[in-house]
Protein backbone atom coordinates (compact mmCIF):
# COMPACT_ATOMS: atom_id res chain seq x y z
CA UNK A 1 17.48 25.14 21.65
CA UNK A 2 15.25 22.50 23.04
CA UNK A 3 14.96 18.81 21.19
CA UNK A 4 11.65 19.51 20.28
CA UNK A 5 12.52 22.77 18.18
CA UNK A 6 15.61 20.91 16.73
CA UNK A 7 13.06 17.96 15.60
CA UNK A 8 10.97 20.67 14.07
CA UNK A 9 13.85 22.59 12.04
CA UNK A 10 15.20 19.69 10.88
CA UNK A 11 11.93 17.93 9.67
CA UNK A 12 11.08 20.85 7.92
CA UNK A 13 14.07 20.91 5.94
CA UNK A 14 13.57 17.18 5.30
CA UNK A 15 10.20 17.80 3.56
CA UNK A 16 12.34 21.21 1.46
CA UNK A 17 14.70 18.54 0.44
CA UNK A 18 11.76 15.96 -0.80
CA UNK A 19 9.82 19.11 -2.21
CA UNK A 20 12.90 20.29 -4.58
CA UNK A 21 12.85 16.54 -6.02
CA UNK A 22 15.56 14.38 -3.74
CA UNK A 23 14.30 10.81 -3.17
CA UNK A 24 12.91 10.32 0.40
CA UNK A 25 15.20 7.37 1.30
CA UNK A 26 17.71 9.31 0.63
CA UNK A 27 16.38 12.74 2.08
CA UNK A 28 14.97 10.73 5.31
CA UNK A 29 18.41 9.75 5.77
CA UNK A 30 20.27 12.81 5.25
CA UNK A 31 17.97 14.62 7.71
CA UNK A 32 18.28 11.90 10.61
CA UNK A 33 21.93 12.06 10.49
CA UNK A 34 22.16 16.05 10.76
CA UNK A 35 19.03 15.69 13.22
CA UNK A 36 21.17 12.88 15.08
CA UNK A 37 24.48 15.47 15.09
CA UNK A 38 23.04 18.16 15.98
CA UNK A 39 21.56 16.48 18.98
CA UNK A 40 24.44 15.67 20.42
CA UNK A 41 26.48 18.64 19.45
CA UNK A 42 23.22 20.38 21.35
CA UNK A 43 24.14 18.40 24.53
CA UNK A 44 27.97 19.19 24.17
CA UNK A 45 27.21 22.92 24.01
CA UNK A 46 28.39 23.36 20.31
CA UNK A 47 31.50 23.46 21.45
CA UNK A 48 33.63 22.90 18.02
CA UNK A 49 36.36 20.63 19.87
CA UNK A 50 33.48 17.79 19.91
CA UNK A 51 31.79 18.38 17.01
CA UNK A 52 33.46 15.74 15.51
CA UNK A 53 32.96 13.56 18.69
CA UNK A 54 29.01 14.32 17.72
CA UNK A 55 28.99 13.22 14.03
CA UNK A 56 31.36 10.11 15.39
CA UNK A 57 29.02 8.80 17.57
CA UNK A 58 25.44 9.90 15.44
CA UNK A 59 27.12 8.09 12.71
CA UNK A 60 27.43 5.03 14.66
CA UNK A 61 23.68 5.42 15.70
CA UNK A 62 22.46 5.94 12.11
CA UNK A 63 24.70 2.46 10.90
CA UNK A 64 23.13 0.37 13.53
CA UNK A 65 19.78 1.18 12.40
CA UNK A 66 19.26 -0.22 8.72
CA UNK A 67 20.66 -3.71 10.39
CA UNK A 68 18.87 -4.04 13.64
CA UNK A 69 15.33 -3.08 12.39
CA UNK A 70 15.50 -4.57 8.32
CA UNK A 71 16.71 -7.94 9.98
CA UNK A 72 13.32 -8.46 11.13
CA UNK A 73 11.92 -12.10 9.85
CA UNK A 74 8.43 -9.94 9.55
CA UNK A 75 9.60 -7.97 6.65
CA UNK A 76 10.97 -11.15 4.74
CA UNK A 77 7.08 -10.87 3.19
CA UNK A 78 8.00 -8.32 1.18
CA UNK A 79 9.85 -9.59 -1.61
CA UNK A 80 8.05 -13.18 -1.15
CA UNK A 81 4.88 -11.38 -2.26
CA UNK A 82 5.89 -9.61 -4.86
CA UNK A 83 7.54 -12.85 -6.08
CA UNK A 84 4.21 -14.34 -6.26
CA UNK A 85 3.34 -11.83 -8.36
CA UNK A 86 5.76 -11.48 -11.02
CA UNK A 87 6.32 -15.47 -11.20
CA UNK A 88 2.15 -15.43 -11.85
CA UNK A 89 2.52 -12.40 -14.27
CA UNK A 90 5.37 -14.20 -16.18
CA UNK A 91 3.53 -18.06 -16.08
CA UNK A 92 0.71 -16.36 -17.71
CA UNK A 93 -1.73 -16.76 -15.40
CA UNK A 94 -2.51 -12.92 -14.79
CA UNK A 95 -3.56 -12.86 -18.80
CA UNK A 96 -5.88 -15.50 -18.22
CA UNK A 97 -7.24 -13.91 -15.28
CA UNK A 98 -8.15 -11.19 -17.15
CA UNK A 99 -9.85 -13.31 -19.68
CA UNK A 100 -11.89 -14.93 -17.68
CA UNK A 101 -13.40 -11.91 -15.62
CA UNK A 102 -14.12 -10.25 -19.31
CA UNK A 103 -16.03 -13.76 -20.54
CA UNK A 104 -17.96 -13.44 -16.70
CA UNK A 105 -18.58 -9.65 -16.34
CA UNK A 106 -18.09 -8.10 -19.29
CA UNK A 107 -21.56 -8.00 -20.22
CA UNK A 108 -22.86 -5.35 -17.94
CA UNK A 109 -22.33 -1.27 -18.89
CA UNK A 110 -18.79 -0.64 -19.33
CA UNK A 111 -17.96 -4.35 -18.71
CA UNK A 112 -14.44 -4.47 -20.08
CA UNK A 113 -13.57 -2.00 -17.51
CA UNK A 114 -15.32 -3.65 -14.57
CA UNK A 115 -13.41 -6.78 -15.50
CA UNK A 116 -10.27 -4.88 -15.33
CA UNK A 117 -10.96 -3.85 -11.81
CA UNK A 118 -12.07 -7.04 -10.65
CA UNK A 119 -9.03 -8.92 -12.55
CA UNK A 120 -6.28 -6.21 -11.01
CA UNK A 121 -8.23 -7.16 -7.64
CA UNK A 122 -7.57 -10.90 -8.13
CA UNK A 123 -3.86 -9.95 -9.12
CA UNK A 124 -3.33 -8.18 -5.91
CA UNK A 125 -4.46 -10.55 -4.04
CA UNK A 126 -0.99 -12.74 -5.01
CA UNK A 127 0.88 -9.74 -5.90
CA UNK A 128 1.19 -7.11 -2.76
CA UNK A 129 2.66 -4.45 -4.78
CA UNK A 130 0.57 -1.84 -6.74
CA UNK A 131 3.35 -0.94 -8.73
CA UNK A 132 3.74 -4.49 -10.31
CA UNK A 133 0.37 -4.63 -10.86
CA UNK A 134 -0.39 -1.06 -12.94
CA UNK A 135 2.46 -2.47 -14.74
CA UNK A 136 1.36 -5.76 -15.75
CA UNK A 137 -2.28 -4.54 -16.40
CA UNK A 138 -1.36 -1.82 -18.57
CA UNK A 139 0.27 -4.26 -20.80
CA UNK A 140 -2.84 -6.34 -20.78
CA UNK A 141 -5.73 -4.72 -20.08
CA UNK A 142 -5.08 -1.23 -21.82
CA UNK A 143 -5.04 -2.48 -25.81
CA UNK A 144 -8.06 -4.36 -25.20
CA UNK A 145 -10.35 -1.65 -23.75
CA UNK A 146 -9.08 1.12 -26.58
CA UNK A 147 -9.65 -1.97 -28.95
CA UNK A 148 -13.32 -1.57 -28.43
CA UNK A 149 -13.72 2.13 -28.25
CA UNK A 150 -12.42 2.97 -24.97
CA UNK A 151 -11.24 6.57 -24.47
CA UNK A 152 -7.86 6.20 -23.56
CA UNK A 153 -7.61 8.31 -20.94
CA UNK A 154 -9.90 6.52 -18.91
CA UNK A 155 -8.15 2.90 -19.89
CA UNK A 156 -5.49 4.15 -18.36
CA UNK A 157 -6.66 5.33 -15.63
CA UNK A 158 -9.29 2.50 -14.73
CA UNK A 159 -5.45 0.73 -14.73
CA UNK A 160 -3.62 2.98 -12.33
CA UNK A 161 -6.66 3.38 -10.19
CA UNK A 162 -7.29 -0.55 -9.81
CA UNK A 163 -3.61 -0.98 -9.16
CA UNK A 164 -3.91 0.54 -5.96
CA UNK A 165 -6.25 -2.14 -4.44
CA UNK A 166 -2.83 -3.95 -3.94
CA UNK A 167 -2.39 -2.12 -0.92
CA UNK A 168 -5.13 -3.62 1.01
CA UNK A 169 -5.92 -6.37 -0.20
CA UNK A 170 -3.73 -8.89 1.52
CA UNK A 171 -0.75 -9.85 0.79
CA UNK A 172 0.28 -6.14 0.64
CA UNK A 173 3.41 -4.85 1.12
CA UNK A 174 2.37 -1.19 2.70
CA UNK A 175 0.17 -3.50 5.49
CA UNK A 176 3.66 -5.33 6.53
CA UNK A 177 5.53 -2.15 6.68
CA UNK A 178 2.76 -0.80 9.08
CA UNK A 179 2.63 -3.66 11.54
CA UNK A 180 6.26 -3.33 11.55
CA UNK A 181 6.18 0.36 12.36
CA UNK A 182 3.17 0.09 14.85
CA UNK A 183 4.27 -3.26 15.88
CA UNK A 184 0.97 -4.96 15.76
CA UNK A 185 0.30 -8.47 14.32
CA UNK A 186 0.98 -8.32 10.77
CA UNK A 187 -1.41 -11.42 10.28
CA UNK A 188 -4.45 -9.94 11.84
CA UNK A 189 -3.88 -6.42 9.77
CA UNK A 190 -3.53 -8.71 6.81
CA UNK A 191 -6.85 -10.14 7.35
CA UNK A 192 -8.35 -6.93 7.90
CA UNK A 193 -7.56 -5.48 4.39
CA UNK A 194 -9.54 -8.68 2.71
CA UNK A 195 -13.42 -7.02 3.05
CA UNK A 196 -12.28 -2.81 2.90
CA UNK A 197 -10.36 -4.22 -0.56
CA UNK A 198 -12.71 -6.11 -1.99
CA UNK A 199 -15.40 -3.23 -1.05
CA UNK A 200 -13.30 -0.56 -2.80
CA UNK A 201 -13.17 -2.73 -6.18
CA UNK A 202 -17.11 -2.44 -5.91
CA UNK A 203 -17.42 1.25 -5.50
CA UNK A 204 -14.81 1.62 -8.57
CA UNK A 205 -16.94 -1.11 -10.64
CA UNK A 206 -20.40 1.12 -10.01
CA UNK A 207 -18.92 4.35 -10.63
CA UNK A 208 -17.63 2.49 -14.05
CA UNK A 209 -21.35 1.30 -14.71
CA UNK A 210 -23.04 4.57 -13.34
CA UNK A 211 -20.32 6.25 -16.21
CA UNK A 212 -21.66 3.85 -18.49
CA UNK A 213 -25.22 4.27 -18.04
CA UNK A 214 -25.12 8.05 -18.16
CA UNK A 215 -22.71 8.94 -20.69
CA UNK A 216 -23.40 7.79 -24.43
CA UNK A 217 -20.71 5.71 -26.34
CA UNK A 218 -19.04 5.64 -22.76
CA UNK A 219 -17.94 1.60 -22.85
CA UNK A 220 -19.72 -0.62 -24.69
CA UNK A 221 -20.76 -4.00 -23.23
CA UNK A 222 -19.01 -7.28 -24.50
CA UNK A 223 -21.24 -9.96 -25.54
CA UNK A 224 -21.20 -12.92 -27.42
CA UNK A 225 -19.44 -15.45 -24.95
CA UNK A 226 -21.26 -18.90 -24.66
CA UNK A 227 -21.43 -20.56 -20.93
CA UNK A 228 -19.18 -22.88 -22.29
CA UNK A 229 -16.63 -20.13 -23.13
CA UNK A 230 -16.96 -18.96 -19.57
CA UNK A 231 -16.57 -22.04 -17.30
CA UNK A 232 -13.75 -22.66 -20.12
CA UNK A 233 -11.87 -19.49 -18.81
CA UNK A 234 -11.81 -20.81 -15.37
CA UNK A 235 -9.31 -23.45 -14.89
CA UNK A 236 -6.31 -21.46 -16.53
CA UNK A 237 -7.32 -18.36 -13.80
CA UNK A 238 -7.35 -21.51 -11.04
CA UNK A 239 -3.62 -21.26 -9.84
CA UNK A 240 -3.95 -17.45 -8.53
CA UNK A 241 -7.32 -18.14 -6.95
CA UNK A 242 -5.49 -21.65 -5.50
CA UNK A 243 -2.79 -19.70 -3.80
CA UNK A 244 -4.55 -16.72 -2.08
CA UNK A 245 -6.93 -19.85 -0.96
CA UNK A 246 -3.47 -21.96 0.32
CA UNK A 247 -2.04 -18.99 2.15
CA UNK A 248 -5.37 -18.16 4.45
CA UNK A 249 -5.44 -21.52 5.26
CA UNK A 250 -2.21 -21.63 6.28
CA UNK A 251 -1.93 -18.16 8.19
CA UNK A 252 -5.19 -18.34 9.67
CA UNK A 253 -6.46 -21.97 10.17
CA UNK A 254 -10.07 -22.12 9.84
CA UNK A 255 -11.00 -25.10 11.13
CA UNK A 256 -9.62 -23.71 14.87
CA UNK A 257 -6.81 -24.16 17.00
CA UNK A 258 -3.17 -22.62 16.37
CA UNK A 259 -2.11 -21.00 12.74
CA UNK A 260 -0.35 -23.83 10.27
CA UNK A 261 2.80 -21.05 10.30
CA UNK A 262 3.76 -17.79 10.22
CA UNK A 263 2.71 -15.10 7.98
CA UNK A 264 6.53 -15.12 6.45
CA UNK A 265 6.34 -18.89 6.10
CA UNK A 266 2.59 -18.32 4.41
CA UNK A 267 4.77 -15.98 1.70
CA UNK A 268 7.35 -18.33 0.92
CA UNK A 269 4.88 -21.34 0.43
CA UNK A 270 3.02 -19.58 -1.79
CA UNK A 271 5.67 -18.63 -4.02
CA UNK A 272 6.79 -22.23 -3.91
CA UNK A 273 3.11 -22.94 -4.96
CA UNK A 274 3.51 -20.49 -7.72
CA UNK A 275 7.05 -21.68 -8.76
CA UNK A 276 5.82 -25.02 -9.43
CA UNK A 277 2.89 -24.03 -11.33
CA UNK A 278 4.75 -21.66 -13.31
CA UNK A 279 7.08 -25.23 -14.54
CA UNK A 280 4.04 -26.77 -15.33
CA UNK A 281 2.56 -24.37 -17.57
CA UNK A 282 6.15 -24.20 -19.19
CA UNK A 283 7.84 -21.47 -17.91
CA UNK A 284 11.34 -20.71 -19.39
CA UNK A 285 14.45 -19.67 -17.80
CA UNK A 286 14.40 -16.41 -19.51
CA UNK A 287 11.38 -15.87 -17.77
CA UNK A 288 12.02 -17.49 -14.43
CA UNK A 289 14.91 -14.79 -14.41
CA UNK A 290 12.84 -11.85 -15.23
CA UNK A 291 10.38 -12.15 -12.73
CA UNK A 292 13.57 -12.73 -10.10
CA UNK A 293 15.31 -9.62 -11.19
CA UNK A 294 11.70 -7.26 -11.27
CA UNK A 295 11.29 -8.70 -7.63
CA UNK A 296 14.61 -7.21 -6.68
CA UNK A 297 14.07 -4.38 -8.15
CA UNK A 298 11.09 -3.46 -6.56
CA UNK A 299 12.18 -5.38 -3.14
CA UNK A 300 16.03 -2.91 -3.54
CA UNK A 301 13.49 0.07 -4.06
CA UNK A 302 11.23 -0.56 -1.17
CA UNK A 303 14.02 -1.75 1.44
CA UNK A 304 15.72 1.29 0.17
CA UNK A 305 13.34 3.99 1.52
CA UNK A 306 12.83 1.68 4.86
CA UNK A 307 16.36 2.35 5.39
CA UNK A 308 16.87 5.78 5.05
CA UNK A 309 13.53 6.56 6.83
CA UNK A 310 14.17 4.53 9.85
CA UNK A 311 17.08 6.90 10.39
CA UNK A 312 14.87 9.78 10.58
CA UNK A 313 12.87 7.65 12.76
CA UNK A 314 15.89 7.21 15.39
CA UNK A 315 16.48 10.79 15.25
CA UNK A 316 12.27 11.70 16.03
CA UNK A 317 12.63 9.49 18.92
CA UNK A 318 15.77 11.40 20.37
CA UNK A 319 14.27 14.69 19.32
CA UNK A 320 10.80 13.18 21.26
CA UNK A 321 8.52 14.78 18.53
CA UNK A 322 6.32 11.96 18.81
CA UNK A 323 5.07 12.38 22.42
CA UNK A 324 4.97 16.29 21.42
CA UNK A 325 2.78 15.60 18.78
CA UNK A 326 0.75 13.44 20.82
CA UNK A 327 -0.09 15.60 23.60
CA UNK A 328 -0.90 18.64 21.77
CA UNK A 329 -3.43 16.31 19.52
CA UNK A 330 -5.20 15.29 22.94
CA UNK A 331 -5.24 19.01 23.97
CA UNK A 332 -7.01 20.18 21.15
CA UNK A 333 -10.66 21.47 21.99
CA UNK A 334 -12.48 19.55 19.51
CA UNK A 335 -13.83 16.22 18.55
CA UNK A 336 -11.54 12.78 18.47
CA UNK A 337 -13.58 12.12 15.30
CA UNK A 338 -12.77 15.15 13.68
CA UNK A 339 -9.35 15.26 14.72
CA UNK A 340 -9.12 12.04 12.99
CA UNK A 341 -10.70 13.34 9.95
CA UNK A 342 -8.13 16.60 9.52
CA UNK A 343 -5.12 13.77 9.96
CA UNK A 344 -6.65 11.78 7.07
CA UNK A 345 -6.99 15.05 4.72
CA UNK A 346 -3.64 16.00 5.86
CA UNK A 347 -2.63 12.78 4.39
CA UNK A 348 -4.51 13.61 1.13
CA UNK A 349 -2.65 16.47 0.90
CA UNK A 350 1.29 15.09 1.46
CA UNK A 351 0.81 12.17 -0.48
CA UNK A 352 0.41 15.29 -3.60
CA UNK A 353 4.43 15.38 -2.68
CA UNK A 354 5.69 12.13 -1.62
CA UNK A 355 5.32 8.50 -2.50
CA UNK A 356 3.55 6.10 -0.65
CA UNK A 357 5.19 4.08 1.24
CA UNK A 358 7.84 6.69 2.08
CA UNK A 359 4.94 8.79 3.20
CA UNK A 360 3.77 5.92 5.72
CA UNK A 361 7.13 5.25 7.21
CA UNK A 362 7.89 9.08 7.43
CA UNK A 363 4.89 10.17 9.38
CA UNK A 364 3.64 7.13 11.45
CA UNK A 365 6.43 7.31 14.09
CA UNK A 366 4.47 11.25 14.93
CA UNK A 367 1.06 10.12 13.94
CA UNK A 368 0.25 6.71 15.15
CA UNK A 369 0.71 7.25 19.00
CA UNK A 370 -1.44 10.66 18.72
CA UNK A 371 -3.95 8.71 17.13
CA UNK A 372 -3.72 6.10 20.19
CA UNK A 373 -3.84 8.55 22.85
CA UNK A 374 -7.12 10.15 21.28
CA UNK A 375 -8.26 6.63 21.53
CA UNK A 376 -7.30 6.50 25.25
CA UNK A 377 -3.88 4.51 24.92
CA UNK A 378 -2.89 1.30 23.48
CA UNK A 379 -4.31 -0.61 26.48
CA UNK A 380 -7.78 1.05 26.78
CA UNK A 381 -10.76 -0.82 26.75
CA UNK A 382 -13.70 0.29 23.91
CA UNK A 383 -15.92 1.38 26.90
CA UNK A 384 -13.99 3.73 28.08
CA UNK A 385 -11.97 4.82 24.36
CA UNK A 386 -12.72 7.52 22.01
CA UNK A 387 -13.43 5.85 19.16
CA UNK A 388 -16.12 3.17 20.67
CA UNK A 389 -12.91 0.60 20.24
CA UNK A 390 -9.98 -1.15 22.41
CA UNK A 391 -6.45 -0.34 21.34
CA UNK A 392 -5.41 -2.93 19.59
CA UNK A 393 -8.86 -2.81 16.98
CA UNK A 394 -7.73 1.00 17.00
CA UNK A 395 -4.44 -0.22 15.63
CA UNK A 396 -6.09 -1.94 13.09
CA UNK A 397 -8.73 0.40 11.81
CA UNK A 398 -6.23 3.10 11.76
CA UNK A 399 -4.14 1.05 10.13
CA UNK A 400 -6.75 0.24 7.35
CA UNK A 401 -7.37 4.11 6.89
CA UNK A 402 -4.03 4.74 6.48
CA UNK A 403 -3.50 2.45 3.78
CA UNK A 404 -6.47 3.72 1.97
CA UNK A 405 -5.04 7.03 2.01
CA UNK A 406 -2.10 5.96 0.97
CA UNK A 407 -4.20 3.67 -2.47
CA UNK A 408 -5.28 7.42 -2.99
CA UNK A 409 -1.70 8.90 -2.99
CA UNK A 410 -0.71 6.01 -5.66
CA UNK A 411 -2.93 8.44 -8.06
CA UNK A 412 -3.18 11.89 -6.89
CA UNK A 413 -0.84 14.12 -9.31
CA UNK A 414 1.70 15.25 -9.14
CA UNK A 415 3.96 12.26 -7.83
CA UNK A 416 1.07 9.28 -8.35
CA UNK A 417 3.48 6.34 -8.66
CA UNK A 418 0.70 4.16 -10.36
CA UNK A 419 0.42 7.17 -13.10
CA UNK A 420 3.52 7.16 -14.06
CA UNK A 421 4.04 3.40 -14.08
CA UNK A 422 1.05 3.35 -16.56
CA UNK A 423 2.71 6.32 -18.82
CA UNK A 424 5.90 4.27 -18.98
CA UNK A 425 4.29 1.54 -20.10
CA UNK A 426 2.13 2.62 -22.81
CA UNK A 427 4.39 5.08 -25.03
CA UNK A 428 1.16 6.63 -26.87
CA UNK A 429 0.00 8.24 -23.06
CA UNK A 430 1.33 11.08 -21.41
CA UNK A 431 1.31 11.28 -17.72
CA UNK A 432 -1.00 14.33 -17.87
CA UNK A 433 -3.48 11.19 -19.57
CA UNK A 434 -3.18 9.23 -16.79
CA UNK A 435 -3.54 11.80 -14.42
CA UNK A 436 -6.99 12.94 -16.10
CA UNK A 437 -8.33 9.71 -16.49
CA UNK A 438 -8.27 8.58 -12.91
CA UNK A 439 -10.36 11.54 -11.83
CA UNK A 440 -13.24 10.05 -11.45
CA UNK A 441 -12.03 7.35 -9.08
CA UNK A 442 -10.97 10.32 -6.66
CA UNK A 443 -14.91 10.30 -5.82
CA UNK A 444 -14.88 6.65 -5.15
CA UNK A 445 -11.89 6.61 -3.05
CA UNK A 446 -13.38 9.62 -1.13
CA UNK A 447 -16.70 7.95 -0.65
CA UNK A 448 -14.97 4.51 0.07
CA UNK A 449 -13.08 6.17 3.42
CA UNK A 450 -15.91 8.21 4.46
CA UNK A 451 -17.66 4.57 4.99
CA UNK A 452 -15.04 2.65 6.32
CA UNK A 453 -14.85 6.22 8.99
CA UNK A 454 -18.43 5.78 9.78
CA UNK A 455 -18.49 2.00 9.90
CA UNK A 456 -15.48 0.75 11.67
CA UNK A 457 -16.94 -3.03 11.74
CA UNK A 458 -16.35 -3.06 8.13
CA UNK A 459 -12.50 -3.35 8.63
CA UNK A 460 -12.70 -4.74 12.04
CA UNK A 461 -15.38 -7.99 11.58
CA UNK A 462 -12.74 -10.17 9.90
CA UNK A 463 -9.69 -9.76 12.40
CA UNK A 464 -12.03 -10.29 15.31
CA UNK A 465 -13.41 -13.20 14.22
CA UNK A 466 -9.63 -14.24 13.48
């Protein structure tokens, strides 16, 4: 049996083991180690004297892996960023967010909706986890909207749907895990996720009005704030706005010349930033400790599947899958573009089954350098590419897409993460609520990655001007 058929055999059972309900950090895992055994048992020609000889030294190979690749300073982002979040969630300053985008936008059709979406935009942009921020939204956000009529199916799902702009919209936690996969700059994939996140809250705040205009008793407006109300709202929402300011500066340097620090050292600032606002708006210890114990929670779940998967990963690169993968993507008789599509759909259709991020991490290592070679390699110049682009903006637009898909997976039943989040958070919804009230935003995400297909410079203008 060749590597390539052992790959095969034991990825499908992988996906058997995910399908019947086992966590994918822990199925990833499982399947790398038999993948890694059988390998080498392969090479030994199953003879049972050194079977044990194979699991000995696989099992060596899987324990060096969690180590040598989690030990990466890159990755240190991850629970810096969600600390940001959860210390601005537990300071207050994400309810007063909220307030002030309902005093500024609530006004037009549906406005108490819109100003969810743009105040779950502004969260993201210190939290980098879409989890945290269904969570904290759905707390906030949720009573207010059913408060003034709101069916609550949609509340929830304008919630879970408006948590997922978290993923792109820098600092995000799925971004860092790709440019550690890929290995390509985290800061410049960072930067790219600013203008494709902020353009996705737009498309979900005029399909909310388009609702609104179209469908009677849909979402009332909210009137009746004064200008002094409004510019009121402001400085309490400052701090969040403050920080996502402090950490471009620092990343990317504006004025010219080299970045202030590193994207890690960005992360930590910032929650130092947020720390010390957090003591001056009186933050308790009670509180303080909360938010550290949700961020390793959510840090222990996320490190978690990056562990398990990377084994899997080790094994695919033994197996050589990837360069299998690879060629027979560049041998098929048919355009890049539309080769590119079907990968994207195929996406749509496994994130039904898995989470997220495990999703990413479990498919890149195949996907990402068949992707590159339709491109014309990671070294190609955009004359001579596929895609009208060089390798690296490949890297980055792919990246982008990937992401997106991966927003979309946050909702799509029947695993949505951001669903379920929202369910467990408001007793009086089922998950079959949430599941029907993000519906609509299915057409928004669709119509949001069908533009940033066709227009590539929509991702790529902010990183190449980086």
């Amino acid at each position: 049996m060749t590597p390539i058929d052992i790959g095969l055999w034991v990825t499908g059972g992988m996906l058997v083991l995910v399908v019947l309900g086992m966590r994918v950090a822990f199925a990833a895992a499982l399947a790398g180690l038999i993948g890694l055994i059988w390998l080498r048992w392969d090479q030994f020609g199953y003879d049972p004297d050194r079977l044990w000889k194979a699991i000995e030294i696989s099992v060596k190979i899987a324990g060096q892996v969690p180590h040598g690749k989690v030990a990466s300073q890159a990755l240190s982002l991850i629970p810096t960023f969600i600390l940001i979040g959860y210390l601005a969630y537990y300071a207050g300053f994400t309810k007063a967010l909220f307030e002030a985008a309902k005093r500024w936008i609530a006004w037009v059709p549906g406005g108490l909706a819109v100003s969810t979406v743009f105040a779950t935009a502004g969260f993201a942009a210190v939290s980098g986890a879409s989890v945290a921020t269904a969570a904290v939204f759905a707390r906030i956000a949720i009573p207010e909207m059913l408060k003034i009529g709101y069916d609550k199916r949609f509340a929830a799902g304008v919630v879970a749907a408006g948590g997922t702009l978290a993923s792109l919209i820098p600092p995000s936690a799925i971004l860092v895990i790709y440019a550690i996969i890929v290995e390509q700059d985290v800061g410049k994939l960072l930067l790219a996720g600013f203008i494709p996140g902020a353009f996705s809250a737009v498309i979900y705040a005029l399909l909310i009005i388009g609702m609104a205009l179209v469908i009677p008793n849909f979402g009332p407006p909210v009137r009746g704030f004064t200008w002094k109300q409004r510019f009121v709202s402001l400085p309490p929402a400052l701090p969040i706005l403050a920080v996502v300011v402090i950490i471009v500066f620092f990343v990317y340097n504006p004025f010219g010349g080299d970045a202030w620090g590193t994207p890690t050292e960005g992360g930590a600032l910032g929650a130092f930033i947020v720390f010390l606002m957090a003591l001056v708006r009186g933050m308790r210890w009670a509180e303080f400790k909360d938010a550290l114990i949700e961020t390793a929670k959510l840090s222990a779940m996320i490190f978690t599947i990056i562990w398990g998967v990377l084994v899997y990963v080790r094994f695919l690169g033994f197996a050589d899958l990837p360069g299998a993968f690879a060629d027979w993507i560049t041998s098929l008789e048919q355009s890049p573009m539309l080769t590119l599509v079907m990968i994207l759909l195929a996406y749509a259709v496994l994130g039904m089954f898995m989470d997220a991020i495990g999703m990413l991490i479990l498919t890149l290592p195949v996907v990402y350098p068949a992707v590159m070679a339709l491109n014309g390699g990671e070294t190609v110049a955009a004359a001579d590419s596929a895609f009208g682009m060089s390798g690296t903006a490949c890297a980055i637009w792919f990246g982008i897409l990937v992401v997106k898909m991966a927003e979309f997976c946050l909702i799509t039943p029947p695993i949505g993460l951001n669903c379920f989040v929202v369910a467990g958070v408001r007793p009086e919804l089922s998950v079959q609520d949430v599941f029907r009230g993000v519906t609509p935003f299915f057409i928004a995400d669709g119509i949001t990655i069908a533009l940033l297909v066709a227009f590539p410079m929509i991702v790529l203008w902010l990183p190449l001007q980086a």
